[in-house]
N, C-alpha and C. Protein backbone atom coordinates (compact mmCIF):
# COMPACT_ATOMS: atom_id res chain seq x y z
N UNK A 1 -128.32 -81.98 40.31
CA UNK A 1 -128.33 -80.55 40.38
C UNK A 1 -129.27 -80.02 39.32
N UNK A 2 -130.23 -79.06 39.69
CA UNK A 2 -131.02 -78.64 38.80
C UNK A 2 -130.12 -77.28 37.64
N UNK A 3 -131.10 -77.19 36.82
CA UNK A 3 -130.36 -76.35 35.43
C UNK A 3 -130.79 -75.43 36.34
N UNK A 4 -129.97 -74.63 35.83
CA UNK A 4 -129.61 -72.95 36.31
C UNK A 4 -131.21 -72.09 35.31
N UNK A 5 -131.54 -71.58 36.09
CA UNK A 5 -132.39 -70.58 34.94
C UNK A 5 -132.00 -69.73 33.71
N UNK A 6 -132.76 -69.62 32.88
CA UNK A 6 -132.71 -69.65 31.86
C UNK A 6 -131.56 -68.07 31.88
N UNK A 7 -132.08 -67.06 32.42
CA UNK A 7 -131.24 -65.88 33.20
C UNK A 7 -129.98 -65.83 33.48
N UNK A 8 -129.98 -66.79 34.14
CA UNK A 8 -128.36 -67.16 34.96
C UNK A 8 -127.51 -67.53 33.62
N UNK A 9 -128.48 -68.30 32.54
CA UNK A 9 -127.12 -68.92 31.82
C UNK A 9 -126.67 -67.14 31.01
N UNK A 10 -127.56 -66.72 30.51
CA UNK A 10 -127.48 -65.61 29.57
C UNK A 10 -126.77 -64.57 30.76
N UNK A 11 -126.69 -64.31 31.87
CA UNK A 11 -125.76 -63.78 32.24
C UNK A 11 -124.28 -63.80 32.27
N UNK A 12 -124.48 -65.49 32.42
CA UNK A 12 -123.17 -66.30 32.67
C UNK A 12 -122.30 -66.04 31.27
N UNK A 13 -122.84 -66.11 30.05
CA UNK A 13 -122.16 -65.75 28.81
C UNK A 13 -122.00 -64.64 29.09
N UNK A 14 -122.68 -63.38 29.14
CA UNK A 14 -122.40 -62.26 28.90
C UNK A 14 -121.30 -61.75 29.76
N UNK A 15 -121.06 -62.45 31.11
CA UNK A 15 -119.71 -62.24 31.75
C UNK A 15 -118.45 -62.97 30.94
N UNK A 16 -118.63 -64.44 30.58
CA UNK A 16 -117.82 -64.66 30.09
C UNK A 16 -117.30 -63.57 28.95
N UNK A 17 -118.33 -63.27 28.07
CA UNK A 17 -117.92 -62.45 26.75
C UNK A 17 -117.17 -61.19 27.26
N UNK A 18 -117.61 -60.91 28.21
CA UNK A 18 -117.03 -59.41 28.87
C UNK A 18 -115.33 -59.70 29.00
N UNK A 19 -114.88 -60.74 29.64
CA UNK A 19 -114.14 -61.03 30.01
C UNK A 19 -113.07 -61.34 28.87
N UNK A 20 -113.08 -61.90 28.05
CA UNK A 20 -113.03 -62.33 26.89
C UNK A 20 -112.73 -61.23 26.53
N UNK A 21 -114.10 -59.83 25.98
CA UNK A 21 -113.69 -58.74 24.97
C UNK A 21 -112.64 -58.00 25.81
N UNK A 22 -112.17 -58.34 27.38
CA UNK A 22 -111.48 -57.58 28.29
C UNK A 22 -109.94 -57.63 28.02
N UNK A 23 -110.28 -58.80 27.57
CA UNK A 23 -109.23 -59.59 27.64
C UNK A 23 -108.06 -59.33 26.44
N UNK A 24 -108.76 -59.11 25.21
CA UNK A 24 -109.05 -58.84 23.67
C UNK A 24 -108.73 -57.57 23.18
N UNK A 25 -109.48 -56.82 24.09
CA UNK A 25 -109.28 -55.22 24.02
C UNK A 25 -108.67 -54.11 25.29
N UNK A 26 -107.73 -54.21 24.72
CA UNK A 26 -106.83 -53.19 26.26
C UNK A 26 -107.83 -52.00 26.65
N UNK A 27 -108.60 -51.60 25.90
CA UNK A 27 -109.15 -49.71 25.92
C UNK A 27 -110.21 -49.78 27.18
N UNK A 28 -110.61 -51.54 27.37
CA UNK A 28 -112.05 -51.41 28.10
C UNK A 28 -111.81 -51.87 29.46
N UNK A 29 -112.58 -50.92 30.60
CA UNK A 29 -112.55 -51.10 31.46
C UNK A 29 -113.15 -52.55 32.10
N UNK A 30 -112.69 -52.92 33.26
CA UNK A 30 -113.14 -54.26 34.27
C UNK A 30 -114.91 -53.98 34.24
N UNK A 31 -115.15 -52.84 34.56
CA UNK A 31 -116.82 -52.64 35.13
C UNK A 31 -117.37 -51.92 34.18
N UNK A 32 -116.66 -52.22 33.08
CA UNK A 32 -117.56 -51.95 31.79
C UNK A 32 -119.10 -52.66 31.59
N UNK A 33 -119.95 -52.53 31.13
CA UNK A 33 -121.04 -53.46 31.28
C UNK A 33 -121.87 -53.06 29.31
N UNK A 34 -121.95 -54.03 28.92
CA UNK A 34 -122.70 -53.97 27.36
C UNK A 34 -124.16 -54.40 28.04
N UNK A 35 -125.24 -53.77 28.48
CA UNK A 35 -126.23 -54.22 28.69
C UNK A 35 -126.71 -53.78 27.66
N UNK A 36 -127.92 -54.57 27.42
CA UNK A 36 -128.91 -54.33 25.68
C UNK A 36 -128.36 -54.27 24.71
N UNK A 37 -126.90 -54.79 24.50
CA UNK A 37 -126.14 -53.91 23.58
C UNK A 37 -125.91 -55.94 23.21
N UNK A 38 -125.77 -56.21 21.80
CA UNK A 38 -124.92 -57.80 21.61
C UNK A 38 -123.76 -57.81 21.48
N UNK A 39 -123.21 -56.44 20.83
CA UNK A 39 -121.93 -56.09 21.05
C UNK A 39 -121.13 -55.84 21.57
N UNK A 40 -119.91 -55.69 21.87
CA UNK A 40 -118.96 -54.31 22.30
C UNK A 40 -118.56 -52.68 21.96
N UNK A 41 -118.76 -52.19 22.06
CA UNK A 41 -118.50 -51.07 21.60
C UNK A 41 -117.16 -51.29 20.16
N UNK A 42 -117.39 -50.56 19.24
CA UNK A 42 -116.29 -50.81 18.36
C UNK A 42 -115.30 -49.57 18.86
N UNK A 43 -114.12 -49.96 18.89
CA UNK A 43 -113.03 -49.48 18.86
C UNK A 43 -112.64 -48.87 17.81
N UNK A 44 -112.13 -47.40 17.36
CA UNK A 44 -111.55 -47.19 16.00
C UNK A 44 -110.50 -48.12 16.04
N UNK A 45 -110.15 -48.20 15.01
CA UNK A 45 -108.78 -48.70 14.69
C UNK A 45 -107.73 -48.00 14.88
N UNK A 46 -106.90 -48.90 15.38
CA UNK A 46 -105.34 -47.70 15.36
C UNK A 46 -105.23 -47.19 13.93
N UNK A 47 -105.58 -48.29 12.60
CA UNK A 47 -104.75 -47.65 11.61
C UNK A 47 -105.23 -46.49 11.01
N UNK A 48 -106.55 -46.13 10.84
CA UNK A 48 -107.63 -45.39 11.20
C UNK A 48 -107.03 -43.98 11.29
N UNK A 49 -106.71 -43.87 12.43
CA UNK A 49 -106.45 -42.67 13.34
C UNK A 49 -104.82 -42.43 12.90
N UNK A 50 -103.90 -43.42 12.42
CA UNK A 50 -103.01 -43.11 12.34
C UNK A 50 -102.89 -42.42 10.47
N UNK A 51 -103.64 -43.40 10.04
CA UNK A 51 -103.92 -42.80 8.73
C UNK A 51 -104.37 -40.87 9.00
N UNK A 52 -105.34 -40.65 9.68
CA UNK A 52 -105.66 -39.64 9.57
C UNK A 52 -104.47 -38.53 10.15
N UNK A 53 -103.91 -38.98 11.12
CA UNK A 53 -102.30 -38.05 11.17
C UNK A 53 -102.04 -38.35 10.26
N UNK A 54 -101.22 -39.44 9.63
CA UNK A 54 -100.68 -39.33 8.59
C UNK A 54 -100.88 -38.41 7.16
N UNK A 55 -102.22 -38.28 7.37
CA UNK A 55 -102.44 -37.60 5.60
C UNK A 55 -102.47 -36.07 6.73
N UNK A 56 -102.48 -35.81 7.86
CA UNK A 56 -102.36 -33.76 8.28
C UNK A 56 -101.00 -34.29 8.25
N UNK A 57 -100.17 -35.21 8.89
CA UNK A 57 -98.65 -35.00 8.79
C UNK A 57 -97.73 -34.75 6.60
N UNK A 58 -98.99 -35.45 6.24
CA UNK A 58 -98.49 -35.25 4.81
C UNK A 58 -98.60 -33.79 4.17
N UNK A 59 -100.05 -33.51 4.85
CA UNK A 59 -100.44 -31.76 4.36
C UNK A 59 -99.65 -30.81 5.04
N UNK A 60 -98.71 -31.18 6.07
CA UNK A 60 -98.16 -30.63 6.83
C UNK A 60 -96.65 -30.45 6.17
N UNK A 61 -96.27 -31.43 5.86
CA UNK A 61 -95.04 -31.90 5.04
C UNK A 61 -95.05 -31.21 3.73
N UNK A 62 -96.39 -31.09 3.17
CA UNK A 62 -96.24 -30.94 1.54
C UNK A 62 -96.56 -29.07 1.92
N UNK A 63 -96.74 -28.50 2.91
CA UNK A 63 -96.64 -27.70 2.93
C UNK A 63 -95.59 -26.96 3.00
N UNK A 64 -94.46 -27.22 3.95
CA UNK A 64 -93.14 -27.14 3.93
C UNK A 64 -92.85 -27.51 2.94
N UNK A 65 -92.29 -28.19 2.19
CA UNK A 65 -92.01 -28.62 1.29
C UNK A 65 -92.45 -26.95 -0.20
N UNK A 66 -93.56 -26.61 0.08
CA UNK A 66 -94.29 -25.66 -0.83
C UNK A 66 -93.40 -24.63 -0.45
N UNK A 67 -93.02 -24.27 0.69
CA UNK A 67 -92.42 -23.42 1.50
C UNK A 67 -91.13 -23.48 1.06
N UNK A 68 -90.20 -24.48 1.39
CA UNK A 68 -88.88 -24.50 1.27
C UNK A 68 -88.63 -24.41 -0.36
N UNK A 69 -89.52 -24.84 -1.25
CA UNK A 69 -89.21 -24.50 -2.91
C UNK A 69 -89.79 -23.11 -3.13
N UNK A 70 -90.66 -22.25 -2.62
CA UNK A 70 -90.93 -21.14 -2.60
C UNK A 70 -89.80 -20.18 -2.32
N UNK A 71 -89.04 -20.76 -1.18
CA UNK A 71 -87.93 -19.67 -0.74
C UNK A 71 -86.88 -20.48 -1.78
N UNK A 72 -86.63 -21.38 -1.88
CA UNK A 72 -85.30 -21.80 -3.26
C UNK A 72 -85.59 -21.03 -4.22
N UNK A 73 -86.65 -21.00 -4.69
CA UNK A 73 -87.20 -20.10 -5.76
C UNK A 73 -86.22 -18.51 -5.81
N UNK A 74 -87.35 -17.98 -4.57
CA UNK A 74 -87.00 -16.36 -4.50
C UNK A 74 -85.01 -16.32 -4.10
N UNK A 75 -84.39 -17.33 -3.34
CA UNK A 75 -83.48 -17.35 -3.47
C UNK A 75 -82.58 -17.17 -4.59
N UNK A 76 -83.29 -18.55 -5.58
CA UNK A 76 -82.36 -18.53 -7.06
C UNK A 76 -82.51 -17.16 -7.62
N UNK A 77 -83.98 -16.58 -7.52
CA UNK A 77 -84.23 -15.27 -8.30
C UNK A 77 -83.32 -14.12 -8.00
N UNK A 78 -82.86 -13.90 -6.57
CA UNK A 78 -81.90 -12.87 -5.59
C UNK A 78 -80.64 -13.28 -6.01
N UNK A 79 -80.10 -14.73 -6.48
CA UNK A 79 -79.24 -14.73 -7.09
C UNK A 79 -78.86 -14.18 -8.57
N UNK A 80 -79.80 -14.70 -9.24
CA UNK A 80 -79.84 -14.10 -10.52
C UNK A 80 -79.63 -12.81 -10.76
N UNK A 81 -80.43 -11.75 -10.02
CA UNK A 81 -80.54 -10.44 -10.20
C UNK A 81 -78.98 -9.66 -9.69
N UNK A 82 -78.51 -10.51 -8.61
CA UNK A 82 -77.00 -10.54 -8.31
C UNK A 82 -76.33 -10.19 -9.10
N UNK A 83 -76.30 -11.57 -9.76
CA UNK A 83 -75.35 -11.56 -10.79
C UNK A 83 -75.55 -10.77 -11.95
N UNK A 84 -76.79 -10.29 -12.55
CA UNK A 84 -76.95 -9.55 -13.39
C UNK A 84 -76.49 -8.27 -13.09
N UNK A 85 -76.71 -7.86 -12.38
CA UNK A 85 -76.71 -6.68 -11.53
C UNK A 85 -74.87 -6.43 -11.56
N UNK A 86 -74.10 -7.45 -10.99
CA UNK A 86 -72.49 -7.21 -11.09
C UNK A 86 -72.23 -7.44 -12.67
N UNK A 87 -72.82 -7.91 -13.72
CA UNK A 87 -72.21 -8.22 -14.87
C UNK A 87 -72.37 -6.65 -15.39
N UNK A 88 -73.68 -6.23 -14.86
CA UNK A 88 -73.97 -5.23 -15.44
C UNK A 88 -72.94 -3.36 -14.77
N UNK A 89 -72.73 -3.83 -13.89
CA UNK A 89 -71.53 -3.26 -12.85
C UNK A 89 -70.88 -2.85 -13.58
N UNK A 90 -69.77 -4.42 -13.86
CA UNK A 90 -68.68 -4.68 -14.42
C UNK A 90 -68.71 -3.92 -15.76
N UNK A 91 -69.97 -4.48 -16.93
CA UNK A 91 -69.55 -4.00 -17.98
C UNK A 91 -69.57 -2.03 -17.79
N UNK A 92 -70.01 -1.70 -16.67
CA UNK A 92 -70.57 -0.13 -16.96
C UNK A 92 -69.36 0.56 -16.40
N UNK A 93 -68.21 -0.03 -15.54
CA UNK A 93 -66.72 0.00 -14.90
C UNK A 93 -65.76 -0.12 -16.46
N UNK A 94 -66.26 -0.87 -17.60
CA UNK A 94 -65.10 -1.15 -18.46
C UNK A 94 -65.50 -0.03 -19.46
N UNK A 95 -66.81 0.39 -19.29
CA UNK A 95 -66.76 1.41 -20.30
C UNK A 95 -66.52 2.77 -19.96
N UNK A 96 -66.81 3.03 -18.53
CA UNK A 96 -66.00 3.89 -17.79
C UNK A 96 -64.53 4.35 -17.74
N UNK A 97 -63.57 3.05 -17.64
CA UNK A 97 -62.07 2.84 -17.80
C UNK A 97 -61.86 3.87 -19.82
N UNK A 98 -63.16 2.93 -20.32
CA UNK A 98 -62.01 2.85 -22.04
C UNK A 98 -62.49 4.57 -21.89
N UNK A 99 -63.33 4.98 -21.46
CA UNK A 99 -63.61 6.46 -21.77
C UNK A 99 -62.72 7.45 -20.76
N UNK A 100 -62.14 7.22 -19.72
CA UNK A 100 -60.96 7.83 -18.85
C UNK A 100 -60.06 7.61 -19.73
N UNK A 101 -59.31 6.50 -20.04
CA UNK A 101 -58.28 6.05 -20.83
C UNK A 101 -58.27 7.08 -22.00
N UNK A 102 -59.44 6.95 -23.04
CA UNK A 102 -59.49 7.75 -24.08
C UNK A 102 -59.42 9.69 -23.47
N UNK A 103 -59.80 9.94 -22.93
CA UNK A 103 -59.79 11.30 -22.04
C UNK A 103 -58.23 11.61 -21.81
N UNK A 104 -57.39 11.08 -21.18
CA UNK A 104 -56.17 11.47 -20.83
C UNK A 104 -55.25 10.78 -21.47
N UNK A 105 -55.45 10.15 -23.31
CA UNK A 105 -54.64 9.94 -24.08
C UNK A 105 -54.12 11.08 -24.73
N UNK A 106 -53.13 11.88 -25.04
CA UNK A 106 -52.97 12.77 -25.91
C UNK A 106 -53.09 12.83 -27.11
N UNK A 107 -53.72 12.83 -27.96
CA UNK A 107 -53.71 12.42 -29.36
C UNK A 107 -52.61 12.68 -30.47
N UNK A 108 -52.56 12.46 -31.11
CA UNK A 108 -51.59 13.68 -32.41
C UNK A 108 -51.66 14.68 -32.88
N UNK A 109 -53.44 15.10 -32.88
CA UNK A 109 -53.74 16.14 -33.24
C UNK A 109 -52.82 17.50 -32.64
N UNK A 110 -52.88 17.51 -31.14
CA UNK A 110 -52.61 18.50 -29.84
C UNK A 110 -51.35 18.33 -30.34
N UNK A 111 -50.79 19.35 -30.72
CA UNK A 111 -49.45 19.56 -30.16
C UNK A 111 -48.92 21.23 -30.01
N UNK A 112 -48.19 21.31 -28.87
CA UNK A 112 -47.65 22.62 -27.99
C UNK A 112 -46.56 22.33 -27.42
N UNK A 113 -45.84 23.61 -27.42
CA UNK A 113 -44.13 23.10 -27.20
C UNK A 113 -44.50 23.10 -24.76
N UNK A 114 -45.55 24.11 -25.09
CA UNK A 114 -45.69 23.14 -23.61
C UNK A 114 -46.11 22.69 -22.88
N UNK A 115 -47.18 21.52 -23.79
CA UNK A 115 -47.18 20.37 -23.82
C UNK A 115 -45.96 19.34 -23.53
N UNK A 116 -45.16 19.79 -24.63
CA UNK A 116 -43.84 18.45 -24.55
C UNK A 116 -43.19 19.02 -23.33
N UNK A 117 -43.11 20.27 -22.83
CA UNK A 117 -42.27 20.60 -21.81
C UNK A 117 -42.95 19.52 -20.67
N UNK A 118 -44.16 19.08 -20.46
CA UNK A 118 -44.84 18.77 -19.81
C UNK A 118 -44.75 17.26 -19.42
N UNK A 119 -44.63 16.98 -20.77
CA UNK A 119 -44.42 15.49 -21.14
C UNK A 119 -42.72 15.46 -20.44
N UNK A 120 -42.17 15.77 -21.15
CA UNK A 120 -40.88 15.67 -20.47
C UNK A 120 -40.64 15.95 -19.14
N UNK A 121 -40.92 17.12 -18.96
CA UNK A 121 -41.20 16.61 -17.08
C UNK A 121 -41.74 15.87 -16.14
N UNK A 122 -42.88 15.09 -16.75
CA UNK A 122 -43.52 14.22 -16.11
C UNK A 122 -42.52 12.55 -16.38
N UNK A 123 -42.01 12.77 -17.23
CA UNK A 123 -40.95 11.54 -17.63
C UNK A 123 -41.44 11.00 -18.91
N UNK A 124 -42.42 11.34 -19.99
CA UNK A 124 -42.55 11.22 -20.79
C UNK A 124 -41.90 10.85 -22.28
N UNK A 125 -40.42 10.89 -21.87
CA UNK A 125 -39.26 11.73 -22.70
C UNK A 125 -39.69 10.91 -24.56
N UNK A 126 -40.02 9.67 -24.80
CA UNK A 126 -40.38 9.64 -26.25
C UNK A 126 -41.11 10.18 -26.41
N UNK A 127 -42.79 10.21 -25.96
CA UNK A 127 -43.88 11.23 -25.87
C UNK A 127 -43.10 12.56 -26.60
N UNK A 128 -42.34 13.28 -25.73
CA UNK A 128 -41.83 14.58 -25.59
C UNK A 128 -41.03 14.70 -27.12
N UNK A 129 -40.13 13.55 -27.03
CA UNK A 129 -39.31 13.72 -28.72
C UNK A 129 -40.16 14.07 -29.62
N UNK A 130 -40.94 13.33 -29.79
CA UNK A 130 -41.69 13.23 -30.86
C UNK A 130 -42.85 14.47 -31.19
N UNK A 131 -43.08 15.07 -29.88
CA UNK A 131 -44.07 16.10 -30.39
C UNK A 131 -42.77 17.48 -30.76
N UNK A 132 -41.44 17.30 -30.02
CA UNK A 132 -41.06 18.45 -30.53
C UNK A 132 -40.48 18.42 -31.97
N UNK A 133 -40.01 16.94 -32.20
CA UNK A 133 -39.81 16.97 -33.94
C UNK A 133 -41.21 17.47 -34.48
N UNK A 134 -42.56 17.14 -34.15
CA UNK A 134 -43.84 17.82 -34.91
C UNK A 134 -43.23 19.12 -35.40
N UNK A 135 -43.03 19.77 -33.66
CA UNK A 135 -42.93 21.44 -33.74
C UNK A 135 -41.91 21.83 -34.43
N UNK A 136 -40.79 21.19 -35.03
CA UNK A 136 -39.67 21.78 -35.50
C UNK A 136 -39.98 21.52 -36.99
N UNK A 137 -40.98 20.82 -37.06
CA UNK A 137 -41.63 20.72 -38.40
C UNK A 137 -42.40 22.13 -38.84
N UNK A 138 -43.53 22.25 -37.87
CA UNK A 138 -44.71 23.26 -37.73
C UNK A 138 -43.95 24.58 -37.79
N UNK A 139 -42.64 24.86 -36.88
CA UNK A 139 -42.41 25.83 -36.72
C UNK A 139 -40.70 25.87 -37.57
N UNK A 140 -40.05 25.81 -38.59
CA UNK A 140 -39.03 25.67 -39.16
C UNK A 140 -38.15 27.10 -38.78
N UNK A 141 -38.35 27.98 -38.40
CA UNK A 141 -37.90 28.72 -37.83
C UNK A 141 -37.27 28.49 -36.44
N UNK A 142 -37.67 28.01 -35.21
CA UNK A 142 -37.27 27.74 -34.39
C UNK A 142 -37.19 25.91 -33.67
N UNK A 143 -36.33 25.28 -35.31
CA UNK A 143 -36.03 23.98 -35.37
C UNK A 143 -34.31 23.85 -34.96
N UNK A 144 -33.78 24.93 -34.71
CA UNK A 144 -32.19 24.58 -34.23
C UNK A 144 -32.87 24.57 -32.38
N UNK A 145 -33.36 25.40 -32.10
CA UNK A 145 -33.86 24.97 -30.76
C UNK A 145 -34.59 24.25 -30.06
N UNK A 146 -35.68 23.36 -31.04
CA UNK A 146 -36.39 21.95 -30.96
C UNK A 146 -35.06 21.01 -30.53
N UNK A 147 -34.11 21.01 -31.82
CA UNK A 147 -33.09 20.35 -31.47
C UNK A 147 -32.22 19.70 -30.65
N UNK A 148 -31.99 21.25 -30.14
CA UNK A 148 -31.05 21.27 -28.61
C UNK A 148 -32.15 20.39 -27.76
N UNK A 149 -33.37 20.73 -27.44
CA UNK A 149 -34.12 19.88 -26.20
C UNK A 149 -34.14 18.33 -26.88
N UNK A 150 -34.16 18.38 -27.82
CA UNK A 150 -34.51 16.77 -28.39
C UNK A 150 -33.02 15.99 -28.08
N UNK A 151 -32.09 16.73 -28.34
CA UNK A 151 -30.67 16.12 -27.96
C UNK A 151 -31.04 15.75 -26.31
N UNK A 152 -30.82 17.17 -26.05
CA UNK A 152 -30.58 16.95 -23.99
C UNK A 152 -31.65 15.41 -23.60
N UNK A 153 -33.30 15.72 -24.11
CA UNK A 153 -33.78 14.59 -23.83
C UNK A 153 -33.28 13.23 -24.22
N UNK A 154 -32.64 12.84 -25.15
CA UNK A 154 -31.89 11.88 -26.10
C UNK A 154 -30.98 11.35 -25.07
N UNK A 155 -30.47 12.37 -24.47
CA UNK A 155 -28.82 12.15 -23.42
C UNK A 155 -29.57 11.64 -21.92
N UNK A 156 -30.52 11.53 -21.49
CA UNK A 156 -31.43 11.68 -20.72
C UNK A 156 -31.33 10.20 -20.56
């Protein structure tokens, strides 16, 4: 049998190789053809391409990430101001109270027989003793009649 021409063999590889890179590489078609070419076409790499999602899935991630500590942030801050905000409430409620409190204490200074009538009617009755002994002091003239009410309240 005579040798094949010189043609035939260099075809004959280049099918084989086809077959071969076919074989090798899932991406390439049956009737693919590398003419002029010694190669195959290069293929990216998977890791390549996966790398490159990977680093938008990272910029993607570290963005959220920027996001979700941005809002923890303004969160903690809405808390803070919260709480400042009720401490500051609170203390402006207690100084409110001691200044009502002080307002509708009667002092020692005040005293009027009706006042104590007042006191004593409201149920006051030591309150009441005590400012009319003042008055039976203040007023020594009309201390037999301090008396009498300081008794009745006493019996009370």
């Amino acid at each position: 049998m005579p040798a094949p021409p010189e043609e035939d063999q260099s075809t004959m590889k280049k099918s084989a190789f086809l077959r071969w890179v076919q074989s090798k590489t899932p991406g390439i078609s049956e009737d693919a053809t590398f003419d002029g070419i010694d190669s195959p076409p290069e293929k990216v790499p998977e890791k390549a391409t996966e790398e490159k999602e990977t680093a938008k899935e990272k910029e993607e991630r570290l963005k959220k990430e920027k996001k979700k500590a941005k809002k923890k942030a303004e969160k903690k801050a809405k808390k803070k101001a919260k709480k400042k905000a009720k401490k500051k409430e609170k203390k402006r409620k207690k100084e409110l109270k001691r200044i009502l409190e002080q307002s509708i204490e009667v002092g020692d200074e005040i005293v009027s027989e009706t006042l104590a009538k007042l006191l004593a009617h409201q149920g006051h009755t030591e309150r009441a003793i005590k400012m009319y002994r003042q008055l039976s002091l203040l007023f020594p003239k009309k201390s037999s009649y301090f008396a009498e009410i300081i008794q009745e309240l006493e019996e009370k």
